[in-house]
C-alpha atoms as a PDB file:
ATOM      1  CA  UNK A   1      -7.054 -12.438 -20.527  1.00  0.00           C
ATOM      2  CA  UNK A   2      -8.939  -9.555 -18.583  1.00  0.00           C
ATOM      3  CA  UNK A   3      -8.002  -9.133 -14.757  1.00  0.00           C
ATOM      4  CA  UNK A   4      -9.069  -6.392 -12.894  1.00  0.00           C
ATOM      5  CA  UNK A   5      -7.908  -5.935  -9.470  1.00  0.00           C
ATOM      6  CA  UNK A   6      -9.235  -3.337  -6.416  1.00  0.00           C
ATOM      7  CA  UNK A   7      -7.440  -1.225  -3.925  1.00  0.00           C
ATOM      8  CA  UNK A   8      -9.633  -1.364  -0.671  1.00  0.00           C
ATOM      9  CA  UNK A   9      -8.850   1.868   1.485  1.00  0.00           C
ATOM     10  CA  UNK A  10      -9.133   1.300   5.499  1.00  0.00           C
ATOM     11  CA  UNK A  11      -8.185   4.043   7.918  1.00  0.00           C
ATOM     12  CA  UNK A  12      -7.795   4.263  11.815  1.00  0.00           C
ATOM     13  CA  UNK A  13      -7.145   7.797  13.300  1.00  0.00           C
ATOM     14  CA  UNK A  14      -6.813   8.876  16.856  1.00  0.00           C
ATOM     15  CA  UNK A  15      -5.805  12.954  17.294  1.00  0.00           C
ATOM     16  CA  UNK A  16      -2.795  12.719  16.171  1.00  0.00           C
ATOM     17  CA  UNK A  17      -2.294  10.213  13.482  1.00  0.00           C
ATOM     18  CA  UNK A  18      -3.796   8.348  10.654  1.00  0.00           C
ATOM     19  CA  UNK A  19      -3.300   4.849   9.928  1.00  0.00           C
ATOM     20  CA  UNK A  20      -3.948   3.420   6.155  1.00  0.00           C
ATOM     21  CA  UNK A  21      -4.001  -0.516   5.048  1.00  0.00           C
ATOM     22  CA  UNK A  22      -4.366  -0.945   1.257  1.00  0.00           C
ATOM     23  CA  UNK A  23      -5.270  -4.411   0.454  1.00  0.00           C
ATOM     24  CA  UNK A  24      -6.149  -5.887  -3.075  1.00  0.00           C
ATOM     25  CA  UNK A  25      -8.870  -7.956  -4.168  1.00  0.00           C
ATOM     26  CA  UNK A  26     -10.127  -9.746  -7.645  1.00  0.00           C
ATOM     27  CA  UNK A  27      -9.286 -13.007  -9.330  1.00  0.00           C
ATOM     28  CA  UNK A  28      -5.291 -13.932  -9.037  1.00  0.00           C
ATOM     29  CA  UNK A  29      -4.609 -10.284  -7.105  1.00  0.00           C
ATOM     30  CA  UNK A  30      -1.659 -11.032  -5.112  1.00  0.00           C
ATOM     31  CA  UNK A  31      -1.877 -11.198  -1.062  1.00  0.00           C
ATOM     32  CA  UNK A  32      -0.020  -8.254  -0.003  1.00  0.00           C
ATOM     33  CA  UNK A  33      -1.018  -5.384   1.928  1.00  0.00           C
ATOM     34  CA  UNK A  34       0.648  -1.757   2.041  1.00  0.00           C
ATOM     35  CA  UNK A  35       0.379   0.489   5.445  1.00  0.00           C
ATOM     36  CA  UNK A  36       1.175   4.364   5.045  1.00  0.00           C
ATOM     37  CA  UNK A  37       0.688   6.421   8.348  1.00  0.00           C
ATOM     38  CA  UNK A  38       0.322  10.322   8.518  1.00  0.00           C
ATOM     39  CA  UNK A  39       1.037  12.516  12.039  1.00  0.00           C
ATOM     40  CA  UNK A  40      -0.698  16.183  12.608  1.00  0.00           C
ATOM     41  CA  UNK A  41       1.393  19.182  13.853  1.00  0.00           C
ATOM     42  CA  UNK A  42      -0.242  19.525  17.297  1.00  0.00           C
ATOM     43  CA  UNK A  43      -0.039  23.188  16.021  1.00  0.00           C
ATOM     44  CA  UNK A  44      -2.330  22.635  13.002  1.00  0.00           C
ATOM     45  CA  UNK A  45      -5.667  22.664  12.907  1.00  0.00           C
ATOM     46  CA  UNK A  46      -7.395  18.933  12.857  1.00  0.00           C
ATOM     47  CA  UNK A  47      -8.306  18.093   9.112  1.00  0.00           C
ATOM     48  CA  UNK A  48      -9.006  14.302   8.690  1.00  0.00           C
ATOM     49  CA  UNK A  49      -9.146  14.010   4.726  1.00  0.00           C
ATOM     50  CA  UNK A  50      -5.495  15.916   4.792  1.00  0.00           C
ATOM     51  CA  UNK A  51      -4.483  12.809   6.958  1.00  0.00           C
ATOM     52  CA  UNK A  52      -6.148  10.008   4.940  1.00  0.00           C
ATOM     53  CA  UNK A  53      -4.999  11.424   1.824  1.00  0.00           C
ATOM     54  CA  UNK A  54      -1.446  11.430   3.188  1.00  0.00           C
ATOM     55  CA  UNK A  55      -1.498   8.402   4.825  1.00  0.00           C
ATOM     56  CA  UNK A  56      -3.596   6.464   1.656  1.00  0.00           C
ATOM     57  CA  UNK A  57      -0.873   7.788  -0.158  1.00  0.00           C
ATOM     58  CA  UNK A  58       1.664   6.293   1.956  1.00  0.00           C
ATOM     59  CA  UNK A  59      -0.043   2.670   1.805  1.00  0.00           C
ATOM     60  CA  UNK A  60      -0.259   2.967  -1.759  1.00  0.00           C
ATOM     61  CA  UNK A  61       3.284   3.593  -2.439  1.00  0.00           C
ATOM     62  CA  UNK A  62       4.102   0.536   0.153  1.00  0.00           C
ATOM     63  CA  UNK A  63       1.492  -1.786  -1.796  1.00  0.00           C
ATOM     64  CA  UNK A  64       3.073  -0.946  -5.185  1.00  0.00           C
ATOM     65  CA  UNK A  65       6.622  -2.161  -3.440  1.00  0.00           C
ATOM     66  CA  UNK A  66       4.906  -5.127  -1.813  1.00  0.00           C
ATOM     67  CA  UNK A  67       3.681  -6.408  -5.230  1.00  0.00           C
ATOM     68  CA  UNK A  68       7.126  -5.868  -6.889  1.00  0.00           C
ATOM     69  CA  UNK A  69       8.741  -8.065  -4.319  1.00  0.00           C
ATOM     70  CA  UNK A  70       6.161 -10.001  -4.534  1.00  0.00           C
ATOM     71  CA  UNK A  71       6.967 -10.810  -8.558  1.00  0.00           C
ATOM     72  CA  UNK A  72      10.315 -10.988  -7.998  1.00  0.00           C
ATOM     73  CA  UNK A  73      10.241 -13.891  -5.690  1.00  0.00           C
ATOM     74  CA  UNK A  74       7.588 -15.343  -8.537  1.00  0.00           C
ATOM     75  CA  UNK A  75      10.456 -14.170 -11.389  1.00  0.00           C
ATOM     76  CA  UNK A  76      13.644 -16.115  -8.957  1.00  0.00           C
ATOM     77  CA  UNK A  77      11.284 -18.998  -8.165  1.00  0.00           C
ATOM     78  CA  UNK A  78      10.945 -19.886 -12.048  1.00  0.00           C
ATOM     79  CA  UNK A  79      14.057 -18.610 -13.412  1.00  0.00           C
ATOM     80  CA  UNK A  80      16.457 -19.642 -10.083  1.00  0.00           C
ATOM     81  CA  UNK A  81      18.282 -16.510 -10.492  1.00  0.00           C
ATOM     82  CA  UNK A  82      18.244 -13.090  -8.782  1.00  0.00           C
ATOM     83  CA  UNK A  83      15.201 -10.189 -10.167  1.00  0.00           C
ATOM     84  CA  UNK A  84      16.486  -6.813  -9.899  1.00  0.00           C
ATOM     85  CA  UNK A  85      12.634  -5.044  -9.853  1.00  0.00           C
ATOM     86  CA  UNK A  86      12.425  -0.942  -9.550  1.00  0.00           C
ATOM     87  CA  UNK A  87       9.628   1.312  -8.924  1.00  0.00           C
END
């Protein structure tokens, strides 16, 4: 069996923050989305790819913790006993 699954990247910004949603697609990905936000120092200069990287980083991390809970409740659902699931 080959899968292959894709991250999709989509940001919203205003002046002061970054917003990130990280959603998967491909054959049997999982529905579950990650979010990751990043705020600018009103003090530091305005750099938006400092702020997406942040904040993509954010919604990665949060997507890779969605998908473990999301096989653990597959894992309790067949076995009918408790998945202990770490990062």
């Amino acid at each position: 069996m080959k899968n292959r699954w894709n991250i999709y990247l989509a940001f919203e910004e205003d002046e002061q923050r970054t917003a990130c949603t990280a959603t998967l697609s491909g054959e049997g990905a999982p529905d579950v989305r990650g979010h990751g936000y990043s705020r600018r120092n009103p003090q530091d200069e305005p750099d938006t790819r400092i702020g997406e990287e942040i904040a993509a980083a954010r919604a990665c991390s949060n997507l890779a913790h969605e998908i473990l809970e999301k096989a653990a409740g597959d894992i309790e659902a067949r076995t009918h006993r408790p998945a202990h699931l770490s990062v």
